[in-house]
Protein backbone atom coordinates (compact mmCIF):
# COMPACT_ATOMS: atom_id res chain seq x y z
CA UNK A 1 10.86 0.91 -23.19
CA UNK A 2 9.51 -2.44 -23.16
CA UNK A 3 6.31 -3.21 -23.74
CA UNK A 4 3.88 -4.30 -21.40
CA UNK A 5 3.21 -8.03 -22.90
CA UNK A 6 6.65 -8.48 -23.18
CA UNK A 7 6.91 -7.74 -18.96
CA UNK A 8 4.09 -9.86 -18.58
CA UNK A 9 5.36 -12.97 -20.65
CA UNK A 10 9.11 -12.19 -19.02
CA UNK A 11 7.43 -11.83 -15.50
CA UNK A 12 6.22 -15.39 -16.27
CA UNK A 13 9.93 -16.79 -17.08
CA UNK A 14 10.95 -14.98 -13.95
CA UNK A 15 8.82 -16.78 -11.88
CA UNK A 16 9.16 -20.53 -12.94
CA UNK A 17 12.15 -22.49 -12.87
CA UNK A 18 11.77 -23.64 -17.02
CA UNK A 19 13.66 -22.03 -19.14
CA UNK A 20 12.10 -21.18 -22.45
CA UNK A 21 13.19 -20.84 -26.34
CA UNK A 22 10.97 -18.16 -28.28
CA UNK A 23 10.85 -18.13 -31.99
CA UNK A 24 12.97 -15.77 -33.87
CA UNK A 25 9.99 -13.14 -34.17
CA UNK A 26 9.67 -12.47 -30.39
CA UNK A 27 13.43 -12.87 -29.73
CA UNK A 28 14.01 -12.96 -25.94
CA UNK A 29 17.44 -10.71 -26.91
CA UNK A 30 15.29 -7.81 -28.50
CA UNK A 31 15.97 -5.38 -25.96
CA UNK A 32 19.66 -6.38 -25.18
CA UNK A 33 20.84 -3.52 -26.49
CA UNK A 34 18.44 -0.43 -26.26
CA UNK A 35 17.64 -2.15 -22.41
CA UNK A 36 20.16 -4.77 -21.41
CA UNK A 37 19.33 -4.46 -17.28
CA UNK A 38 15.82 -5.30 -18.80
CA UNK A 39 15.78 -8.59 -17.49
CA UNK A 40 17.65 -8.52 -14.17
CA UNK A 41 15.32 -5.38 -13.31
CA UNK A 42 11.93 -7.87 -13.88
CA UNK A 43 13.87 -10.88 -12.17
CA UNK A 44 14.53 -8.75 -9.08
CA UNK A 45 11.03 -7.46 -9.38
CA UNK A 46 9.18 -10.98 -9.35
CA UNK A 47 11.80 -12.68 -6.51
CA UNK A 48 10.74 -9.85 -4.43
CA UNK A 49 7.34 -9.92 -4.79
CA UNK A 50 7.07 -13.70 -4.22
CA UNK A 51 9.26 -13.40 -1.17
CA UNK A 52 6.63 -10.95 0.08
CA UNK A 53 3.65 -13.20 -1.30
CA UNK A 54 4.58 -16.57 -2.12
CA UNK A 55 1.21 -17.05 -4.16
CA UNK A 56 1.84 -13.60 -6.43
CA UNK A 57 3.86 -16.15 -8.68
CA UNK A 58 1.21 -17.98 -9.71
CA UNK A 59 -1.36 -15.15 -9.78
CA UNK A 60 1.01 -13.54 -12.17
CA UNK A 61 0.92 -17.04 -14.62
CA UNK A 62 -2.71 -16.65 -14.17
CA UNK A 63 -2.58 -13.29 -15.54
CA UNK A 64 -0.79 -14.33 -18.72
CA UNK A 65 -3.08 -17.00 -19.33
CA UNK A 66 -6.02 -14.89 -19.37
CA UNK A 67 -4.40 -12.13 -21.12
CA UNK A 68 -3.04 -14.69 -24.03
CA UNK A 69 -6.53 -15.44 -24.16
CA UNK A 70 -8.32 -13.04 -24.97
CA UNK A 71 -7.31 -11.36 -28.61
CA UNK A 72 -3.68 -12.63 -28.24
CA UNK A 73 -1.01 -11.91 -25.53
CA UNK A 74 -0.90 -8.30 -26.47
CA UNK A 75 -1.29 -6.90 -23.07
CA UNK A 76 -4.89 -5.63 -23.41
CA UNK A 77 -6.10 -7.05 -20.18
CA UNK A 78 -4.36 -4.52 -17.72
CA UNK A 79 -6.13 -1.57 -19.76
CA UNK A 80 -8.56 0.38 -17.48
CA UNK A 81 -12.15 1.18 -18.30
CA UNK A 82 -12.09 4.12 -20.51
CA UNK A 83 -14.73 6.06 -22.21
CA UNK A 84 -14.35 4.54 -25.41
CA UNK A 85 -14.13 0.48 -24.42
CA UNK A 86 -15.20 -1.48 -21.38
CA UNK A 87 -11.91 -3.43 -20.58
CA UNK A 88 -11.28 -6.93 -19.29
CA UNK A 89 -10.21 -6.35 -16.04
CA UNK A 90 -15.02 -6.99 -14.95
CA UNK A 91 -15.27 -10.01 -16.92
CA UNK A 92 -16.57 -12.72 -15.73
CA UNK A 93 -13.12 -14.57 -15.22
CA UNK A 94 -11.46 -11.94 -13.92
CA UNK A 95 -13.62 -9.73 -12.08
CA UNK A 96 -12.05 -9.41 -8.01
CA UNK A 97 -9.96 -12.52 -9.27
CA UNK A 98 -7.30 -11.79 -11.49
CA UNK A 99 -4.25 -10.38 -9.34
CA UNK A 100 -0.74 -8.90 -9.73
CA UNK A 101 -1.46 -5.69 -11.53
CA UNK A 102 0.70 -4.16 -8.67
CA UNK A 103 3.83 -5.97 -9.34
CA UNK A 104 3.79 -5.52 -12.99
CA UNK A 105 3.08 -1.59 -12.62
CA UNK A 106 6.14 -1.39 -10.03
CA UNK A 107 8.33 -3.46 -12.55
CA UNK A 108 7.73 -1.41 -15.26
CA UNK A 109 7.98 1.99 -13.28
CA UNK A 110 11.56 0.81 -12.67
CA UNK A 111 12.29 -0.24 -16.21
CA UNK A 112 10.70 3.20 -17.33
CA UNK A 113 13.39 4.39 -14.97
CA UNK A 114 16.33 2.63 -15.99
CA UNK A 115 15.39 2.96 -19.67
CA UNK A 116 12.94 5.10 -20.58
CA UNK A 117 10.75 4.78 -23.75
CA UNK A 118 12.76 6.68 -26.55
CA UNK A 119 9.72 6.63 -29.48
CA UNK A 120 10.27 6.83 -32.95
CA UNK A 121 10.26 4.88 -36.09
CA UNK A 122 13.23 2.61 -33.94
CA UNK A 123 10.41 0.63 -32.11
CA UNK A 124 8.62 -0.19 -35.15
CA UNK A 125 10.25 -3.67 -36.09
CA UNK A 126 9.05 -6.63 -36.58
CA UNK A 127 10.61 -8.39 -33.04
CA UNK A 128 9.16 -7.83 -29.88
CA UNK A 129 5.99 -7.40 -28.27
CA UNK A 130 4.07 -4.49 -28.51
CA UNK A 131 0.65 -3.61 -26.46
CA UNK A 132 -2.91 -3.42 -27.60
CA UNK A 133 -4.53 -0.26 -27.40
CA UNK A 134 -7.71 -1.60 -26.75
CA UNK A 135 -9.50 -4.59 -24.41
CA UNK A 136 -12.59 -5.99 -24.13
CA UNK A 137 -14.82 -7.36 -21.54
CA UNK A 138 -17.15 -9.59 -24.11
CA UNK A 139 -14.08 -11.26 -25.78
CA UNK A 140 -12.96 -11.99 -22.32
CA UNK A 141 -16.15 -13.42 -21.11
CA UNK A 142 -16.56 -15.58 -24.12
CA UNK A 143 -12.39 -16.82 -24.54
CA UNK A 144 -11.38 -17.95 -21.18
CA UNK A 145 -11.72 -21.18 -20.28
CA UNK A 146 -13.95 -21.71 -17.38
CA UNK A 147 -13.55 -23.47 -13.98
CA UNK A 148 -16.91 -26.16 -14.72
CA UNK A 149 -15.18 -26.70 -18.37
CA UNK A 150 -16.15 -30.57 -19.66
CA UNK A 151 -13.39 -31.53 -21.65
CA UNK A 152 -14.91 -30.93 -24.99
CA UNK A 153 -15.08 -27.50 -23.42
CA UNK A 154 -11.73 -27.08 -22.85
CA UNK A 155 -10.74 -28.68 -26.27
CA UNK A 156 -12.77 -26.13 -27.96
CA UNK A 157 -11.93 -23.58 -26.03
CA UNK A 158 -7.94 -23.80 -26.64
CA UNK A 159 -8.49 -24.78 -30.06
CA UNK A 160 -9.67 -22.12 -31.13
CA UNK A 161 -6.72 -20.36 -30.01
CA UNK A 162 -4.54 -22.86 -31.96
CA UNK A 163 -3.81 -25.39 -29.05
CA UNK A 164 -3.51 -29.04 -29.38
CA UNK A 165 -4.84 -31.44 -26.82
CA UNK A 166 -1.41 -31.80 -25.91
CA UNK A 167 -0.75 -28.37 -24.95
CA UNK A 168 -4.07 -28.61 -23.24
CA UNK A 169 -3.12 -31.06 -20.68
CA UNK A 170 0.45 -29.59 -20.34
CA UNK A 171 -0.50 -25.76 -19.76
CA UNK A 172 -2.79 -27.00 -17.42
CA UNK A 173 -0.48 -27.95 -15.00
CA UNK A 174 0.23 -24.64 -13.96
CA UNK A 175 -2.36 -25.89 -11.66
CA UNK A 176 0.37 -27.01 -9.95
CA UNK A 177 0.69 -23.71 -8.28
CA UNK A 178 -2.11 -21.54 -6.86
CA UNK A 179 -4.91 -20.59 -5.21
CA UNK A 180 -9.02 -20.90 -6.09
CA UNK A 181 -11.94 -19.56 -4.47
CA UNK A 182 -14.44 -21.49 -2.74
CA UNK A 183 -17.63 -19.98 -5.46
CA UNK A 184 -15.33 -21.76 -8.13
CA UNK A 185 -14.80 -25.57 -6.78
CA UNK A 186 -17.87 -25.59 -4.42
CA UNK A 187 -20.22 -27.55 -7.65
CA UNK A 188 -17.41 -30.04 -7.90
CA UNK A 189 -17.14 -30.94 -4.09
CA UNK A 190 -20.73 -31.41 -3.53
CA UNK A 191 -22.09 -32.66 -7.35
CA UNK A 192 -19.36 -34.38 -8.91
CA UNK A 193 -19.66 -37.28 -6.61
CA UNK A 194 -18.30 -40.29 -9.28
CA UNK A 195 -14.77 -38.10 -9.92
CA UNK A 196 -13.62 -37.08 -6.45
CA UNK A 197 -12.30 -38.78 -3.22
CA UNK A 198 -14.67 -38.92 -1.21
CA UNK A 199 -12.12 -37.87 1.84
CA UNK A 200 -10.82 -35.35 -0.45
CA UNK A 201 -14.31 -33.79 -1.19
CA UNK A 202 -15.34 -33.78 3.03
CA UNK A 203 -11.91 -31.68 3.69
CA UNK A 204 -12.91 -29.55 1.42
CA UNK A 205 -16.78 -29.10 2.12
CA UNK A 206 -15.64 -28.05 5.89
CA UNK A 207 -13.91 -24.71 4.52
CA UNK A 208 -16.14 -24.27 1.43
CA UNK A 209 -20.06 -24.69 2.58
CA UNK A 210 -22.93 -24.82 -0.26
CA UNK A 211 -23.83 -21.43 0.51
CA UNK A 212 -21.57 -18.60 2.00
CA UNK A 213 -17.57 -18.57 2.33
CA UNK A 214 -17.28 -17.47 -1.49
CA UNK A 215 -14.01 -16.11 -1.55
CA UNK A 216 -12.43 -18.98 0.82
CA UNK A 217 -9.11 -20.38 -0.67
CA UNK A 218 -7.98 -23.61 -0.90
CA UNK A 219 -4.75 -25.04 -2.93
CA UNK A 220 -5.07 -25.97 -6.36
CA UNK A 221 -2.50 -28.63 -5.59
CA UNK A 222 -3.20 -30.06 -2.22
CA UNK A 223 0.22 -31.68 -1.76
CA UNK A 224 3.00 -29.33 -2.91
CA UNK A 225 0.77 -26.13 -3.69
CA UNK A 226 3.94 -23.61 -3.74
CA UNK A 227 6.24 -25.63 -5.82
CA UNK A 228 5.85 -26.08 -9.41
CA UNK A 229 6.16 -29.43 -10.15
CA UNK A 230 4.06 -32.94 -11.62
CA UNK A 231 1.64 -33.21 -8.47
CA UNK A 232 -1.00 -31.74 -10.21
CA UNK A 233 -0.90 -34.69 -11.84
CA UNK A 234 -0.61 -37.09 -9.31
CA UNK A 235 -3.82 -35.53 -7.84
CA UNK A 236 -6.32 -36.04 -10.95
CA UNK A 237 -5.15 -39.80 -10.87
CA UNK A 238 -6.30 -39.70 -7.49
CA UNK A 239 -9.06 -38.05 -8.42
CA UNK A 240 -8.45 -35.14 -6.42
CA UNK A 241 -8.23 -32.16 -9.13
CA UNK A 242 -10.26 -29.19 -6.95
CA UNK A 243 -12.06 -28.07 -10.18
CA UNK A 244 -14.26 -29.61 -12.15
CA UNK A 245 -11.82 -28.47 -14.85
CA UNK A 246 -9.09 -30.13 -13.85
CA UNK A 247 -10.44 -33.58 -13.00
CA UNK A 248 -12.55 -33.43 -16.45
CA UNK A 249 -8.56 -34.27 -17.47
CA UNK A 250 -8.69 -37.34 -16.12
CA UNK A 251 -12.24 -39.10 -16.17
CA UNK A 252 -11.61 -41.84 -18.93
CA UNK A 253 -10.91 -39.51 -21.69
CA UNK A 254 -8.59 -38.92 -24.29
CA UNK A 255 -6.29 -37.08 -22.25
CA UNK A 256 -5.79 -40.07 -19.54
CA UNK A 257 -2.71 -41.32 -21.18
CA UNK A 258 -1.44 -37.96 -21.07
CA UNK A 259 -2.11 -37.13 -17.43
CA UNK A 260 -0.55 -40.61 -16.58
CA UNK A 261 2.52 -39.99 -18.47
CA UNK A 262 3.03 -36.39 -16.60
CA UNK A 263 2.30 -37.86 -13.25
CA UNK A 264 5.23 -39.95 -13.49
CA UNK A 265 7.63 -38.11 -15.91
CA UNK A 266 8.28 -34.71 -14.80
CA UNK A 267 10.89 -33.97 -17.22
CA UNK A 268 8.17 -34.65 -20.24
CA UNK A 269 5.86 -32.70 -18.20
CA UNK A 270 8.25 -29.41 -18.03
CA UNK A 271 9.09 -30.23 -21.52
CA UNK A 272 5.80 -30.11 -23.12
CA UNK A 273 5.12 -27.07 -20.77
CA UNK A 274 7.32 -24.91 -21.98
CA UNK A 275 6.48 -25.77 -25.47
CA UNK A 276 2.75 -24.72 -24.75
CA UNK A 277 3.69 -21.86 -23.07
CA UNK A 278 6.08 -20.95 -26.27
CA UNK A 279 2.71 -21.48 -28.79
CA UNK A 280 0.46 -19.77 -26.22
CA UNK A 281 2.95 -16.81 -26.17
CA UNK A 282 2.88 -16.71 -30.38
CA UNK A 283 -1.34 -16.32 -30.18
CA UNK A 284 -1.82 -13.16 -32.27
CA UNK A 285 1.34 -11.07 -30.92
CA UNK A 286 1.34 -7.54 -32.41
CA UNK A 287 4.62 -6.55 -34.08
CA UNK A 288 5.76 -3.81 -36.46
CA UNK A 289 3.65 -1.10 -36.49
CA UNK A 290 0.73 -2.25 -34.71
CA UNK A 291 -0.18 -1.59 -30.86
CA UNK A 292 1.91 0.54 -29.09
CA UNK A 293 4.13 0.60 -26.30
CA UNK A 294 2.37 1.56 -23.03
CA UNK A 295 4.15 3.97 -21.38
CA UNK A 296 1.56 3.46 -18.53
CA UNK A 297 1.01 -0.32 -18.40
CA UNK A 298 -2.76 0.70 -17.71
CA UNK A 299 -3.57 3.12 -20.06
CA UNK A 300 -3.20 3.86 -23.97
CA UNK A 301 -0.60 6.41 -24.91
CA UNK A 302 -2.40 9.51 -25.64
């Protein structure tokens, strides 16, 4: 049955209202035939977990971020410790952070259900996703982007994964969505006193304290924070990004024109979203032969 990056990046379409292309290697028709309910089953799985937990939607685009990451989007970060490798699930990004590994286990019990992994030389094509059988905790620490990022950070950061500037700014906005703990915007509301409201900053310091409160939530997007749309945006003109991160967008840079032109075009924003989220999907995919299909989302086939 499917693989488990291919239920992660179709848990993803499930819960966004863009609709995305994919290249013809990672065709979003490969299972049509050996698993045609494929899709409904996920869709069904993701509307019902947001309508139990609105936020799960954008903990489960975190999730593909970090995963797409990290060695490609091959699946390898909902692996579990084994003897053999220390996983990504502890890394510093991720470590009593990085949620949804629920949903995406009761999804693919169902689709194990409905169509159950057949084996055999059949799988081994060139289209589709297949899963890493391995993860690691020092790639993670040292790929994902951090929340204190500068922008030559960031740059570097998704550059290395093949990212533009462009795609930079775009995937960002997912921003638009979301939760972040107090331990990961608490330098920005107290240091970076030239890039935030002042107002803005206060609100925030009454929830978020210099020491203490570390897992305290607040809204990545302070004005529509369970609707995906350009706000984001709007914010970091404001200059009320909550992490350093995202106002490092916006701070007389070379992604300025950028942010302005998302904050008042949201069809160019969803546009140039999608198409980031398209390249992002292509980082190192395994196809053919290589990987596996979990039959376990969690652990390697034995």
């Amino acid at each position: 049955m499917a693989s488990y990056s291919f239920l992660l990046f179709i848990i993803f379409i499930a819960s966004t209202p863009i609709f995305l292309k994919t290249n013809a290697k990672l065709s979003p028709k490969h299972y049509s035939k050996t698993c045609p309910n494929a899709l409904s089953i996920v869709k069904a799985g993701v509307i019902a977990a947001i309508k139990k937990e609105t936020r799960i939607g954008a903990s489960l685009l975190r999730l593909h971020f970090h995963d797409c990451f990290v060695n490609g989007c091959d699946g390898s970060i909902l692996l579990d410790d084994t003897a053999n490798f220390i996983g990504e699930k502890t890394a510093a990004a991720n470590n009593n952070s990085v949620r949804g590994f629920e949903v995406v286990d009761a999804i693919k019990a169902k689709l194990e259900k409905a169509c159950p992994k057949l084996g055999g030389p059949s799988w081994k094509v060139g289209l589709g996703r297949r899963d890493s059988t391995t993860a690691s905790r020092s790639a993670a620490n040292n790929s994902i982007p951090g929340p204190t990022f500068s922008l030559s950070a960031l740059i570097s950061s998704f550059s290395a994964e093949g990212l533009s500037l462009k795609n930079l700014v775009a995937l960002s906005g997912s921003h638009t969505i979301g939760l972040a703990r107090c331990t990961t915007f608490r330098s920005r509301i107290y240091n970076d006193t030239a890039t935030i409201d002042a107002s803005f900053a206060k609100s925030l310091q009454r929830k978020c304290p210099k020491s203490g409160n570390n897992n305290k939530l607040a809204d990545l997007d302070l004005r529509t924070p369970f609707h995906f749309d350009n706000f984001y945006y709007k914010n970091l003109v404001k200059n009320k990004g909550l992490l350093h991160s995202d106002q490092a967008l916006y701070n007389r840079s070379s992604a300025d024109s950028l942010v302005r032109k998302y904050a008042t075009d949201t069809d160019a924003f969803f546009k140039d979203f999608a198409k980031g989220m398209i390249k992002m999907g292509n980082i190192k995919p395994l196809t053919g032969s290589k990987g596996q299909i979990r039959i376990n989302c969690r652990k390697v086939n034995s």
